[in-house]
Protein backbone atom coordinates (compact mmCIF):
# COMPACT_ATOMS: atom_id res chain seq x y z
CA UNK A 1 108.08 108.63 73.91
CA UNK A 2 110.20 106.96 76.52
CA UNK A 3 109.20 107.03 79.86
CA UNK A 4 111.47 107.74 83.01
CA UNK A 5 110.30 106.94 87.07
CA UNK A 6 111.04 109.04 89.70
CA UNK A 7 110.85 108.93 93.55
CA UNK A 8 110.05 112.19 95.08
CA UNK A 9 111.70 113.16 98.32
CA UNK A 10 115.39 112.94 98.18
CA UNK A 11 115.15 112.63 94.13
CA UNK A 12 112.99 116.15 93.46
CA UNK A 13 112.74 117.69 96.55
CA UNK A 14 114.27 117.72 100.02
CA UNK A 15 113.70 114.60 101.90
CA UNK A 16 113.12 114.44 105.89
CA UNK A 17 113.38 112.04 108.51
CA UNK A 18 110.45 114.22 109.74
CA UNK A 19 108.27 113.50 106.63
CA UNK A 20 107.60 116.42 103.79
CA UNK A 21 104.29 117.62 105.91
CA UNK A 22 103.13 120.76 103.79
CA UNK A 23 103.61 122.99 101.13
CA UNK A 24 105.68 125.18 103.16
CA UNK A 25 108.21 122.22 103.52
CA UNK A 26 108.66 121.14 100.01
CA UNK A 27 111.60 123.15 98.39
CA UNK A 28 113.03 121.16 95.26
CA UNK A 29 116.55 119.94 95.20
CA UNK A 30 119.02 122.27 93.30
CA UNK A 31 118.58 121.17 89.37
CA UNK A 32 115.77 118.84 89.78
CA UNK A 33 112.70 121.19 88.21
CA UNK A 34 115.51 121.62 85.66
CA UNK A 35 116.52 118.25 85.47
CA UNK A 36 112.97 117.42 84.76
CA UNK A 37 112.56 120.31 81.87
CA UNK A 38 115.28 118.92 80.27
CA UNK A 39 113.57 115.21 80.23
CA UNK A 40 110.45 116.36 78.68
CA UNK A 41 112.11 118.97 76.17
CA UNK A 42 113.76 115.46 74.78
CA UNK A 43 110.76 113.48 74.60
CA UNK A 44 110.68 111.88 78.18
CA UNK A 45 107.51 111.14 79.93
CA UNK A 46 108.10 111.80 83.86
CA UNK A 47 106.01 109.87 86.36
CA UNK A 48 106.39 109.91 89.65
CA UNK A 49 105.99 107.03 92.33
CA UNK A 50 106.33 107.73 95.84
CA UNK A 51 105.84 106.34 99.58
CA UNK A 52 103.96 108.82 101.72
CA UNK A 53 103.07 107.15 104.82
CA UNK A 54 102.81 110.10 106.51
CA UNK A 55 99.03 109.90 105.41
CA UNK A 56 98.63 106.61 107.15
CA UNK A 57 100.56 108.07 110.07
CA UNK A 58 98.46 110.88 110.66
CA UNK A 59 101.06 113.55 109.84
CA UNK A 60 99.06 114.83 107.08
CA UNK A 61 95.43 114.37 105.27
CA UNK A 62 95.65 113.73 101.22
CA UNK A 63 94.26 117.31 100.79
CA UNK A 64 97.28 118.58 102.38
CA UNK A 65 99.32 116.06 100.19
CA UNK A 66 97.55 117.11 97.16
CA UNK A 67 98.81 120.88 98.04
CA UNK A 68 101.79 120.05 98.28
CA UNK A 69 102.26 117.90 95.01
CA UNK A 70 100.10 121.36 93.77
CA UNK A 71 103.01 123.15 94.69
CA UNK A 72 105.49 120.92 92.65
CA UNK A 73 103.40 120.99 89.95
CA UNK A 74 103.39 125.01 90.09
CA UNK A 75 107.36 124.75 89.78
CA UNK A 76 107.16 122.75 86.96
CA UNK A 77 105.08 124.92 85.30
CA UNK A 78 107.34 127.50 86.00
CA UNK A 79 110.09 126.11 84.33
CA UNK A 80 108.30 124.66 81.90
CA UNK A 81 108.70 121.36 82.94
CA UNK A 82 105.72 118.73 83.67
CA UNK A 83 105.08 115.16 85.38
CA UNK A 84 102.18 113.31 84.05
CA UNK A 85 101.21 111.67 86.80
CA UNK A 86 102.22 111.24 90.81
CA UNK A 87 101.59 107.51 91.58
CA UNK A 88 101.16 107.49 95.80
CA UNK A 89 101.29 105.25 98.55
CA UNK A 90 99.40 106.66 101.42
CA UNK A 91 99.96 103.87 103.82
CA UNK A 92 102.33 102.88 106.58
CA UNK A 93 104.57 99.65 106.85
CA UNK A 94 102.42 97.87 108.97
CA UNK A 95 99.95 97.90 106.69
CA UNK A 96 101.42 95.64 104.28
CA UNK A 97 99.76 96.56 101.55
CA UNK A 98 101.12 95.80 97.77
CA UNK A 99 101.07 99.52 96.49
CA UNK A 100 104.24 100.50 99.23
CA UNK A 101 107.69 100.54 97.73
CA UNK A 102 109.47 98.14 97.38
CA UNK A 103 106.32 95.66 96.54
CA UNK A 104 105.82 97.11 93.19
CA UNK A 105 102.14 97.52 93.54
CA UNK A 106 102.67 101.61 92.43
CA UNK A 107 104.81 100.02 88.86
CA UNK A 108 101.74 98.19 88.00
CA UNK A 109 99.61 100.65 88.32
CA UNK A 110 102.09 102.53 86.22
CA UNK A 111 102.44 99.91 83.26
CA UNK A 112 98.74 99.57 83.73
CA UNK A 113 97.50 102.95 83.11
CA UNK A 114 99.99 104.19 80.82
CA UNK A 115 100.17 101.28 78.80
CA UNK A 116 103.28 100.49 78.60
CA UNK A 117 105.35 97.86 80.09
CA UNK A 118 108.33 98.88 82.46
CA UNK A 119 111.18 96.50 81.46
CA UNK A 120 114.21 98.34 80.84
CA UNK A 121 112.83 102.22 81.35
CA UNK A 122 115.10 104.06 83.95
CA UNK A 123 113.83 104.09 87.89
CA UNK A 124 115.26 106.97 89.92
CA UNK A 125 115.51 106.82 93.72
CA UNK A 126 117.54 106.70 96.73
CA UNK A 127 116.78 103.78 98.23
CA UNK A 128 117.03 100.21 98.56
CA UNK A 129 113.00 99.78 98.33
CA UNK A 130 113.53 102.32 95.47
CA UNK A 131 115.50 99.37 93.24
CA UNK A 132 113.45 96.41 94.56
CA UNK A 133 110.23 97.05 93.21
CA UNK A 134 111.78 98.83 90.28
CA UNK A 135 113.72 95.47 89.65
CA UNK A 136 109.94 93.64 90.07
CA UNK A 137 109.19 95.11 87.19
CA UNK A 138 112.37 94.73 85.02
CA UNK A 139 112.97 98.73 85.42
CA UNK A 140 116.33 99.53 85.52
CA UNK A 141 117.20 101.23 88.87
CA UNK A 142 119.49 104.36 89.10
CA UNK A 143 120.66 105.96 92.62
CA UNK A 144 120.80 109.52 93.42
CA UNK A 145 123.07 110.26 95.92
CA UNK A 146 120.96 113.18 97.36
CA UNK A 147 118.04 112.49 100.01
CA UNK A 148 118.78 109.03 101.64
CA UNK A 149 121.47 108.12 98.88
CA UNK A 150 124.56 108.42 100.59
CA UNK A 151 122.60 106.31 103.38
CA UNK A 152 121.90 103.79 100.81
CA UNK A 153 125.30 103.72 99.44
CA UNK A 154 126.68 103.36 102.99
CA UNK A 155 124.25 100.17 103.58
CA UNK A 156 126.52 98.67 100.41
CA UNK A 157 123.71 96.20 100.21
CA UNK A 158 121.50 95.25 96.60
CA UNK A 159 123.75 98.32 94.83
CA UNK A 160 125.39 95.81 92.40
CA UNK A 161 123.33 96.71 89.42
CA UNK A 162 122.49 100.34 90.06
CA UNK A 163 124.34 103.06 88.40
CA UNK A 164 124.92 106.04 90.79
CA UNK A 165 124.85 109.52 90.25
CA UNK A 166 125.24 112.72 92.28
CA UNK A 167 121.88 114.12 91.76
CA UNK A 168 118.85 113.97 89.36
CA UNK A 169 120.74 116.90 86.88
CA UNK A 170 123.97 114.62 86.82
CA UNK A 171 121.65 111.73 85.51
CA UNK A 172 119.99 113.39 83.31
CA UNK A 173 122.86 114.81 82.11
CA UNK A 174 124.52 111.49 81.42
CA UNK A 175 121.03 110.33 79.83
CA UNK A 176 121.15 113.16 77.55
CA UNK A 177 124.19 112.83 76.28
CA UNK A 178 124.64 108.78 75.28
CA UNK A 179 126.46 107.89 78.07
CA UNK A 180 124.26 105.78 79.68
CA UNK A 181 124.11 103.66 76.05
CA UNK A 182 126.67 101.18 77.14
CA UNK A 183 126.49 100.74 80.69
CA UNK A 184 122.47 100.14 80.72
C-alpha cells in the first residue's frame, strides 16, 4: 500500500491565524473528507503530520486537541474515509525542538513506526516548513493552494520543485488518474 502525508489545517480543514482551538472550530475544507475516501478506496495509507503549537501556547490542552482530531476522525467515518495515524507537534517555535515542521522530527517518527521509508511518497501542505522537512526525508512535496497556500505561493521562495494544486480533491484527482506519473 502506498502511503500519502498530509498537513492538517489549510490541507483538511480550515486553517486560522487564530489557531484551530476546539471542536466547534474545525469544519473540513470542501472535498477534503472526500478527497481522503477516495485515497484509501485506492489503496492509500493517509497519515497525518501537523504543527499545533497552540498546545505549547496555552490556547488549548491535548485533551481538547484530541477532541478535536475525535471530531475529524468522526467525519471520516462518515464518509467512509480513515487516517491511520495523526503525527503532532505540541510545541511552540521557541522551543526548538526536532519534532516541529520543518525539522522533520514528525517524518521520522513516521518512517519509524510505519516501517517504511519516506523517499519519494507524496507530502501535502501549504507551507514552506511543509516542503522542508518533507524534502529531509526525500518525500516529495505537493502545495495546496487552500489554508496558507496562496501565502506560500506569494512568498515565491523554495516552490521550485513542488507541484501545486487548488485543493486536496484537485490532487487527488490528478493522483488518481496518472497524471502525476510524469511530472513526479
Amino acid at each position: 500500500m502506498e502511503l500519502i502525508i498530509l498537513d492538517r489545517d489549510g490541507v483538511i480543514n480550515e486553517d486560522s491565524d487564530e489557531y484551530i482551538k476546539s471542536p466547534n472550530e474545525w469544519r473540513p475544507l470542501p472535498g477534503s473528507i472526500q478527497a481522503i475516501a477516495r485515497l484509501n478506496h485506492a489503496g492509500y495509507r493517509v497519515v497525518v503530520a501537523t504543527n499545533q503549537s497552540g498546545v505549547g501556547r496555552g490556547l488549548f490542552d491535548i485533551e481538547t486537541l484530541g477532541k478535536i482530531h475525535e471530531k475529524m476522525y468522526l467525519q471520516l467515518e462518515e464518509a467512509g474515509a480513515s487516517v491511520e495515524a495523526i503525527f503532532y507537534c505540541p510545541h511552540t517555535p521557541e522551543d526548538k525542538c526536532e519534532c516541529r515542521k520543518p525539522k522533520p522530527g514528525l517524518f521520522y517518527d513516521i518512517e519509524n513506526r510505519l516501517g517504511k521509508e519516506l523517499s519519494g511518497i507524496y507530502a501535502v501542505g501549504d507551507s514552506l516548513r511543509d516542503f522542508e522537512a518533507a524534502r529531509a526525508v526525500g518525500a516529495t512535496p505537493i502545495l495546496v493552494k487552500t489554508g496558507k497556500g496562496k501565502r506560500t505561493i506569494e512568498g515565491g521562495q523554495g516552490l521550485n520543485d513542488v507541484l501545486q494544486f487548488d485543493d486536496l480533491y484537485s490532487f487527488v484527482d490528478a493522483l488518481l488518474s496518472g497524471a502525476l506519473a510524469n511530472k513526479a
